[in-house]
Protein backbone atom coordinates (compact mmCIF):
# COMPACT_ATOMS: atom_id res chain seq x y z
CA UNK A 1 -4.42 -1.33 5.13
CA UNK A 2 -2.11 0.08 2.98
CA UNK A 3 -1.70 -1.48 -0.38
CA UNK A 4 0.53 -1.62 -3.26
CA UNK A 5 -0.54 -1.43 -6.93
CA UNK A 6 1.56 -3.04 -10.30
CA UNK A 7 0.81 -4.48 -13.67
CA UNK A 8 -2.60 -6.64 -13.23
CA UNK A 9 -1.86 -9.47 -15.91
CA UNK A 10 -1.34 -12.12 -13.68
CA UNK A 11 -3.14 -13.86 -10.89
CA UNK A 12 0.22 -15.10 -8.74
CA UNK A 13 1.06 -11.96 -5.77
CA UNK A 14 3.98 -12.36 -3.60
CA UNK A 15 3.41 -10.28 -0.32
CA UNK A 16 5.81 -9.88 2.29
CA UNK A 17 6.41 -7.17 5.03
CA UNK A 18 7.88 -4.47 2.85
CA UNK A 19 6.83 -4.97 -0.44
CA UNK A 20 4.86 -6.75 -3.38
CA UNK A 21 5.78 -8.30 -6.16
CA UNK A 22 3.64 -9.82 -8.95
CA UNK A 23 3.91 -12.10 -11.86
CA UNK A 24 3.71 -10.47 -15.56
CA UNK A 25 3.60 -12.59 -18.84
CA UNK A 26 6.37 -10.43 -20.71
CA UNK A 27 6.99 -12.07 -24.39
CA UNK A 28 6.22 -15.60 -22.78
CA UNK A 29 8.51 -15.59 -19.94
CA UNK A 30 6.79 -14.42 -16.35
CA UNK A 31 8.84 -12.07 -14.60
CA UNK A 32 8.13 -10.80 -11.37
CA UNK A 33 7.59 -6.82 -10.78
CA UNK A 34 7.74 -4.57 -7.43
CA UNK A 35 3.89 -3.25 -7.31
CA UNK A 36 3.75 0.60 -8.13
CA UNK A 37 2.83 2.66 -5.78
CA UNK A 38 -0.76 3.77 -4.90
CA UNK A 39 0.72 6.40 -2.66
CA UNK A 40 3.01 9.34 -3.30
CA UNK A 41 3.01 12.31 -5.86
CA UNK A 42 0.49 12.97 -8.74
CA UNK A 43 2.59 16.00 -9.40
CA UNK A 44 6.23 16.85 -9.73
CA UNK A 45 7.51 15.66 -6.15
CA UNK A 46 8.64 12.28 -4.88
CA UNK A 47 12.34 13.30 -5.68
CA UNK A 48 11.35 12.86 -9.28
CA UNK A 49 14.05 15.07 -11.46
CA UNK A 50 12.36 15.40 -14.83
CA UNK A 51 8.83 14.96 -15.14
CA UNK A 52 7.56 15.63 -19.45
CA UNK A 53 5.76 14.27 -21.81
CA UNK A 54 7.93 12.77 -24.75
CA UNK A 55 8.73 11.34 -27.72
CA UNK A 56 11.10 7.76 -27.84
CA UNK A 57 13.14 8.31 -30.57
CA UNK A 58 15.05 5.06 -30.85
CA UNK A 59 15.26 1.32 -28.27
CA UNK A 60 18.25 -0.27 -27.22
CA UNK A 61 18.23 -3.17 -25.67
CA UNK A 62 21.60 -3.54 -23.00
CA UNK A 63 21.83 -6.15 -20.20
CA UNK A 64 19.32 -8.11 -18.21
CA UNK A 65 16.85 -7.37 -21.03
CA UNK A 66 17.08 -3.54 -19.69
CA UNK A 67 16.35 -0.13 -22.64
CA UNK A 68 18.45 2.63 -23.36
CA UNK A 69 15.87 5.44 -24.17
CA UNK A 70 16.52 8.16 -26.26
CA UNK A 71 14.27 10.77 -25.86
CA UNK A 72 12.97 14.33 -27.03
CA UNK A 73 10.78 16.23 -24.40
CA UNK A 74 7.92 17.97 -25.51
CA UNK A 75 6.18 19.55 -22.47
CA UNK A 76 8.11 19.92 -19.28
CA UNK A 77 6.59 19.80 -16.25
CA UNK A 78 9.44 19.71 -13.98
CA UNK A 79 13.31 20.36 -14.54
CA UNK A 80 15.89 21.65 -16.85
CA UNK A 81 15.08 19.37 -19.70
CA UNK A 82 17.53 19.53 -22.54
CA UNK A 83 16.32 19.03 -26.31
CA UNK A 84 17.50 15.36 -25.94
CA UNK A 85 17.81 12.58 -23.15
CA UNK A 86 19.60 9.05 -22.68
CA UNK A 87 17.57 6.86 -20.00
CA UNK A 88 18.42 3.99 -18.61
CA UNK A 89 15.48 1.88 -17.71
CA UNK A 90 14.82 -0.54 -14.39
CA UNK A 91 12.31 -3.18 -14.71
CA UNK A 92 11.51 -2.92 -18.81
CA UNK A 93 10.22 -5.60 -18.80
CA UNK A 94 7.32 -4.76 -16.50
CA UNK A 95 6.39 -1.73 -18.81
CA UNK A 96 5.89 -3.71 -21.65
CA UNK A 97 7.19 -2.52 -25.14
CA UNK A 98 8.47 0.76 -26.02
CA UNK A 99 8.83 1.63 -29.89
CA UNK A 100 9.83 4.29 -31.36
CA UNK A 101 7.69 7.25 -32.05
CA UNK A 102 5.54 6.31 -29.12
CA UNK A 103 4.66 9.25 -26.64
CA UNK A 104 5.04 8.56 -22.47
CA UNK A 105 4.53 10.73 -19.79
CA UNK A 106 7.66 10.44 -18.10
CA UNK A 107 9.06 10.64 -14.55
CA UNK A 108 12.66 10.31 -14.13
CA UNK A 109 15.17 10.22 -11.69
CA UNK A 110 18.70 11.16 -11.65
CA UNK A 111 21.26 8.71 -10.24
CA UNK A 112 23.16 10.17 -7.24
CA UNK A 113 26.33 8.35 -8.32
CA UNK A 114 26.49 8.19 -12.16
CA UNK A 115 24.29 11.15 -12.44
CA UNK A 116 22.20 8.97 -15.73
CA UNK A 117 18.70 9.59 -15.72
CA UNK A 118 16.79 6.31 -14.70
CA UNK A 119 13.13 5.59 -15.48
CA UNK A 120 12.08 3.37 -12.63
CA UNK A 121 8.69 1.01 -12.98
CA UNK A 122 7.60 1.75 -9.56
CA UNK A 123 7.21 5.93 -10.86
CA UNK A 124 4.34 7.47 -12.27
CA UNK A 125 5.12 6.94 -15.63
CA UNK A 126 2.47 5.96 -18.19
CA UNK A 127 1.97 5.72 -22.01
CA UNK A 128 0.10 8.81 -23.28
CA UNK A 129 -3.07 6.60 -23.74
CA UNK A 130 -3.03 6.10 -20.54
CA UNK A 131 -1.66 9.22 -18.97
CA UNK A 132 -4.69 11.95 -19.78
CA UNK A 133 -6.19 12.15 -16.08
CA UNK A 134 -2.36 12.72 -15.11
CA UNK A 135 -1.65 15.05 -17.74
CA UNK A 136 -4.64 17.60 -16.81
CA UNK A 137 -3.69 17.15 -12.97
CA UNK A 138 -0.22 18.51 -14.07
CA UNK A 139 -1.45 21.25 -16.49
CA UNK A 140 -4.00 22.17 -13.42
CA UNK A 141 -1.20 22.64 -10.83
CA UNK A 142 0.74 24.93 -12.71
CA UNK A 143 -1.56 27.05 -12.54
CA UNK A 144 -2.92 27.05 -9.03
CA UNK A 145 -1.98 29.58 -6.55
CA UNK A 146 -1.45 29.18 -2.43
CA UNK A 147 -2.83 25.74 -2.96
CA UNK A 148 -2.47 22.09 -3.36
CA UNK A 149 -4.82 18.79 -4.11
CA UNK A 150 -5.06 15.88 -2.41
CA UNK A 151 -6.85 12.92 -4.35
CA UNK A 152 -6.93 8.88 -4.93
CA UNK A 153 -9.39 6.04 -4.91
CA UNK A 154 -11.30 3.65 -2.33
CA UNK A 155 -11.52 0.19 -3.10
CA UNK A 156 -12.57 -2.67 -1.14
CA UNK A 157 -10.55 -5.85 -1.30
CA UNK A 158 -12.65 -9.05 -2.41
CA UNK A 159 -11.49 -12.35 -0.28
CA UNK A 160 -12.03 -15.73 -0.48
CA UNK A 161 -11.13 -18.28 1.60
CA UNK A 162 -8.25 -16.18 3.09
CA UNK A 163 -7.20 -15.43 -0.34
CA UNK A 164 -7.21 -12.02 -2.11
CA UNK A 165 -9.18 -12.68 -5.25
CA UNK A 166 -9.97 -8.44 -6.51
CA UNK A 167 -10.74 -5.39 -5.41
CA UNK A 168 -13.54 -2.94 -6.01
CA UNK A 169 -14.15 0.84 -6.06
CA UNK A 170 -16.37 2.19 -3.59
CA UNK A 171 -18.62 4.81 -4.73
CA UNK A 172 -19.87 8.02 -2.80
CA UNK A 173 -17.94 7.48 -0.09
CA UNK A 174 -16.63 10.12 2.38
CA UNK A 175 -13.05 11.16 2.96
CA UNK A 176 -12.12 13.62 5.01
CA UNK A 177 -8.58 15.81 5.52
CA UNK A 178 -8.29 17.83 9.28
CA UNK A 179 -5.84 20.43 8.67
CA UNK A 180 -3.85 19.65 12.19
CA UNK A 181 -2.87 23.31 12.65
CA UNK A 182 -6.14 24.33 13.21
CA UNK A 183 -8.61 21.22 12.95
CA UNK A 184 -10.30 22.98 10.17
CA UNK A 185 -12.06 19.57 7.97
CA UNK A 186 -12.24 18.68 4.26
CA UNK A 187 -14.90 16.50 2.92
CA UNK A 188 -14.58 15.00 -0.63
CA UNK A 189 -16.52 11.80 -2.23
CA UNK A 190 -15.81 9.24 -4.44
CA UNK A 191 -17.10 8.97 -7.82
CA UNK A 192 -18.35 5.79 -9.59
CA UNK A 193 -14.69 4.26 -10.03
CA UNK A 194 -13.63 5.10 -6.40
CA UNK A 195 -12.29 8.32 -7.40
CA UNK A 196 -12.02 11.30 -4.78
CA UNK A 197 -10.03 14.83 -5.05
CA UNK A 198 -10.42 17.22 -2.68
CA UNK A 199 -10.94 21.36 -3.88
CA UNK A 200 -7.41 23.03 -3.70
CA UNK A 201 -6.45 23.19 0.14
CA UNK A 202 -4.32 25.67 1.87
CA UNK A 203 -0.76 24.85 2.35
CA UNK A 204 -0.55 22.51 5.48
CA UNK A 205 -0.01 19.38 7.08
CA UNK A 206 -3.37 16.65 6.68
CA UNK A 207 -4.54 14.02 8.48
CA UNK A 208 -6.60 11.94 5.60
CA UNK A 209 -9.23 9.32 6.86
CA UNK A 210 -11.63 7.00 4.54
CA UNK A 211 -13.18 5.46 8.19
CA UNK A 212 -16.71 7.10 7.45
CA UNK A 213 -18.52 4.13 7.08
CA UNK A 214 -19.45 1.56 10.06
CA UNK A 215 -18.10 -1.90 9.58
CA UNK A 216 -15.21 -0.82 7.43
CA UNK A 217 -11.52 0.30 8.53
CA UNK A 218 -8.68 1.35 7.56
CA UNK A 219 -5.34 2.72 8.47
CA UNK A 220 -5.26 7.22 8.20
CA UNK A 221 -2.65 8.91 6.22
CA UNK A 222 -1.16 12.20 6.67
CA UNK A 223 0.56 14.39 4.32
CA UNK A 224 2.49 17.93 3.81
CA UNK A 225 0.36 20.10 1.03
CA UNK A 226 2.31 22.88 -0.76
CA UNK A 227 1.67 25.31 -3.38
CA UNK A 228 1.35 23.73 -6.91
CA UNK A 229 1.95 20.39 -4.91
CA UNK A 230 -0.31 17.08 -5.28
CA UNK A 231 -0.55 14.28 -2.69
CA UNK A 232 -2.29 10.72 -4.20
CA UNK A 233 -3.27 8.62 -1.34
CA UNK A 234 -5.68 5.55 -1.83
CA UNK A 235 -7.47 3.48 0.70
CA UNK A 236 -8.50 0.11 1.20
CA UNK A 237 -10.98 -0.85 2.91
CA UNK A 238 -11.57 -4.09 5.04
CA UNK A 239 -14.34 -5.43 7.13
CA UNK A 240 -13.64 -3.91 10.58
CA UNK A 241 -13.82 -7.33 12.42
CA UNK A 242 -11.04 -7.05 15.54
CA UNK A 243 -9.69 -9.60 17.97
CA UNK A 244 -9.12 -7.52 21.39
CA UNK A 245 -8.00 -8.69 25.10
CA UNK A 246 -5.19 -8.70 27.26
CA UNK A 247 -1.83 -10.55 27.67
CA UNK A 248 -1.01 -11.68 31.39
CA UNK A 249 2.16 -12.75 32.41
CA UNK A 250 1.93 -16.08 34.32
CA UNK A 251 1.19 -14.50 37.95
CA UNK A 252 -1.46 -12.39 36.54
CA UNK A 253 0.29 -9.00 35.85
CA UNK A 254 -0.11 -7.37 32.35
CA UNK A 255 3.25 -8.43 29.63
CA UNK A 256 4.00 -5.25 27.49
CA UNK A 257 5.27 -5.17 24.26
CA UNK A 258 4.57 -8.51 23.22
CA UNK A 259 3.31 -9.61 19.47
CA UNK A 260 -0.28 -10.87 19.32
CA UNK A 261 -0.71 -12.68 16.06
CA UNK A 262 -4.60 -13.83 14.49
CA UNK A 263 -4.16 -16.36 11.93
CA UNK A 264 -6.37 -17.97 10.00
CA UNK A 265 -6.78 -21.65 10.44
CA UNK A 266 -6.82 -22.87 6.84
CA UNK A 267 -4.06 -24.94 6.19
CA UNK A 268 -1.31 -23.39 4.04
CA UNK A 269 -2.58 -19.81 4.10
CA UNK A 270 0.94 -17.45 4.99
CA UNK A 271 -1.31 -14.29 5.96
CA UNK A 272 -1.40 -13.19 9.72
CA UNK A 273 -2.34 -9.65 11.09
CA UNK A 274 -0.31 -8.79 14.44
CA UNK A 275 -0.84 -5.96 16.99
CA UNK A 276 1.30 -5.51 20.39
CA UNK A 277 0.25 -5.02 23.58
CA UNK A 278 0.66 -1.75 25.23
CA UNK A 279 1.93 -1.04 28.70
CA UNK A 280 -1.78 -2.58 29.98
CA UNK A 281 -1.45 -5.85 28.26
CA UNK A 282 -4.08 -4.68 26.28
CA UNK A 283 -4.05 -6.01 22.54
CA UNK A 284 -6.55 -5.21 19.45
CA UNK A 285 -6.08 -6.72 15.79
CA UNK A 286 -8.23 -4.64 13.51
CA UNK A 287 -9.87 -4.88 9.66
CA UNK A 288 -10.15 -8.96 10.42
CA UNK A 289 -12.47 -10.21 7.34
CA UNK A 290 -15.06 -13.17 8.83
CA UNK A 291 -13.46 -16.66 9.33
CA UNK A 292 -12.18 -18.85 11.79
CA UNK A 293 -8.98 -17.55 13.81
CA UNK A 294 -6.13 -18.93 16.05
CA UNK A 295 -4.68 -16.12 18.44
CA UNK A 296 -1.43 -16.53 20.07
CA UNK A 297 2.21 -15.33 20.24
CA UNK A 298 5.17 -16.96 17.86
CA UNK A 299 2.59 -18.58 15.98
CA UNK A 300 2.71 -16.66 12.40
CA UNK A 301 4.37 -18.47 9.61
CA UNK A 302 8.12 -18.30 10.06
CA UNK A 303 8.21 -17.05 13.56
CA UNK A 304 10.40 -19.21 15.75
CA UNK A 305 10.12 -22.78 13.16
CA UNK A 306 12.42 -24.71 14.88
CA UNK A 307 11.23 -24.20 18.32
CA UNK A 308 7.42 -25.39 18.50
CA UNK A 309 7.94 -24.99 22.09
CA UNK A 310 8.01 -21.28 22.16
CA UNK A 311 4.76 -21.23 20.97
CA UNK A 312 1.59 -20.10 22.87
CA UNK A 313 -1.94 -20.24 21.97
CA UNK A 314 -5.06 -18.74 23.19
CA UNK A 315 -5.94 -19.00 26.05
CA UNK A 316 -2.79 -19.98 27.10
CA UNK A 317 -1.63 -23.29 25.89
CA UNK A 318 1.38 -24.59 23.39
CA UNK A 319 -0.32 -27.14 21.97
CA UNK A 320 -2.21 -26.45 18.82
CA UNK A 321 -4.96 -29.02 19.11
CA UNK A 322 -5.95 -28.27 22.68
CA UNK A 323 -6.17 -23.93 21.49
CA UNK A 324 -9.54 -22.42 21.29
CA UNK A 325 -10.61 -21.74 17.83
CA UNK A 326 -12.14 -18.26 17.40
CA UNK A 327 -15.23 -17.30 15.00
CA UNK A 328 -15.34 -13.97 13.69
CA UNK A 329 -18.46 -12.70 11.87
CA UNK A 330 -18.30 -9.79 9.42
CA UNK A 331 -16.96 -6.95 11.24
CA UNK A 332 -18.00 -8.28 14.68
CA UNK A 333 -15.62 -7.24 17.26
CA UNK A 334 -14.66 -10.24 19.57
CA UNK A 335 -13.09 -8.34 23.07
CA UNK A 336 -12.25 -9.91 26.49
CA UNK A 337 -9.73 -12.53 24.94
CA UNK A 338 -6.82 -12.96 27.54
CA UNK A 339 -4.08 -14.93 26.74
CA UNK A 340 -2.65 -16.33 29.49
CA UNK A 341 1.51 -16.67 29.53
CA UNK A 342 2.32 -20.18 31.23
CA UNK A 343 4.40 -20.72 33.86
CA UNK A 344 8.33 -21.42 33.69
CA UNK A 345 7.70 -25.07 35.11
CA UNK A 346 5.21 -25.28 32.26
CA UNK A 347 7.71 -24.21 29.47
């Protein structure tokens, strides 16, 4: 599962497809934030232009409660940093307050139009309190040779009732990068706080996989490692419960390509986990948490509203009160579910 991390102050999330937002109290109004990144650079990549710590010398406020930043690096990281710079912020609000004489690690980007510098929420950048772990990666890299570092955390989401409530690290737990040139493996564990780095690695391409433990899953990452060059990829874990079978057309041949969706039958809950079927028929929805399922095709929230007709449950019927309800235990694995397309006459 890949997640999406942002300012914590609030309990409402927004979820959709591409992206998170989340609600943040900022000077009594609640705005809503895109969800920073657990994924992407704890160095100087990610197409970030200027990456120092420094100094805000003075605040101004311009339009849709945006800053203009002025600001005097200190120690460059990345970039031709001149004695002074004029940022333009996007999503202040979701920062918080900046004062002067405060001291930021910042990561900024440079406008391919305008050419201004922007300082984006959804970068790395942190007040200096907050920044130290960063701040020694950085000071490390510089002055590693042939190498790279791959690091992050593993958490486990907390759920309730089909609702995400928290999520906790996961200590000691393995995580391992396969070089795919050669097949050569990494090993690294998490500390107390879910914390994992790997020892330099050689310059390479990485499959990364946290699915070490039974009855927990979760989607593998790969990334490029270069000299001086650090990837931060976190994982979250969920129960590996999965919903497998096949989807028959109505004379009994396997339908390809069609959208399986498992959602859960509490009423009002907008969360659904979808898998197609392959060339077989065969379908498998993974990292299910324990609960009570409906399995069918069209009937996710918002797919097809209008037309109830287009709908088809497991094993094979359109009406909801006559589908079979399906009872997953923690990470049990439920297989042998074929969902049976009806005829046209039956449409």
């Amino acid at each position: 599962m890949l997640v999406l991390a942002l300012c914590i102050h609030s309990t409402l999330i927004i979820s959709s497809a591409s992206a998170q937002l989340e609600g943040h109290d900022y000077h009594g109004k609640q705005i809503l934030c895109y969800m920073r990144g657990r994924d992407g650079s704890c160095g100087v990549g990610d197409g970030y232009d200027d990456v120092f710590i420094g100094t805000v010398v003075s605040v101004v406020e311009i339009a849709n409660s945006e800053k203009r930043l002025r600001l005097i690096p200190e120690e460059v990281f990345a970039g031709a940093v001149a004695d002074s710079l004029t940022v333009t912020t996007e999503q202040a609000g979701c920062f918080g307050d900046f004062q002067a004489g405060d001291e930021w690690l910042f990561y900024l980007q440079r406008d391919t139009k305008t050419k201004s510098l922007l300082l984006k929420y959804n970068s790395p950048t942190r007040a200096i309190a907050d920044a130290q772990a960063q701040i020694e990666t950085l000071r490390r890299l510089a002055h590693i040779n042939d190498s790279g570092i791959i690091m992050g955390q593993v958490t486990e989401p907390i759920w309730k009732d089909n609702k995400w409530e928290t999520s906790i690290p996961l200590a000691d737990h393995k995580i391992i990068a396969k070089q795919q040139v050669n097949g050569r493996e990494y090993a690294a564990f998490t500390d107390n706080d879910g914390h994992y780095e790997f020892e330099p690695l050689p310059p390479g391409e990485y499959q990364v996989s946290a699915n070490t433990t039974e009855g927990l899953w979760t989607e593998d990452g790969s990334t490029d490692v270069s000299t001086r060059s650090c990837s931060l990829m976190s994982f979250s874990l969920e129960p590996d419960g999965s919903i497998s079978g096949r989807v028959l057309a109505a004379d009994g041949k396997p339908a390809k390509y069609v959208q399986v969706a498992v959602v859960p039958v509490s009423a009002g809950n907008l969360q659904f986990t979808s898998a197609f079927s392959d060339e077989l028929g065969r379908f498998e929805v993974k990292a299910l948490h324990p609960g009570r399922y409906l399995v069918g095709i069209g009937i996710q929230p918002g797919a097809d509203s209008k037309n109830k007709q287009s709908r088809i449950y497991y094993p094979g019927v359109r009406d909801r009160n006559l589908a079979v309800i399906v009872d997953l235990g923690r990470a049990e694995k439920r297989a042998n579910l074929d969902l049976q397309l009806p005829t046209s006459t039956e449409r």
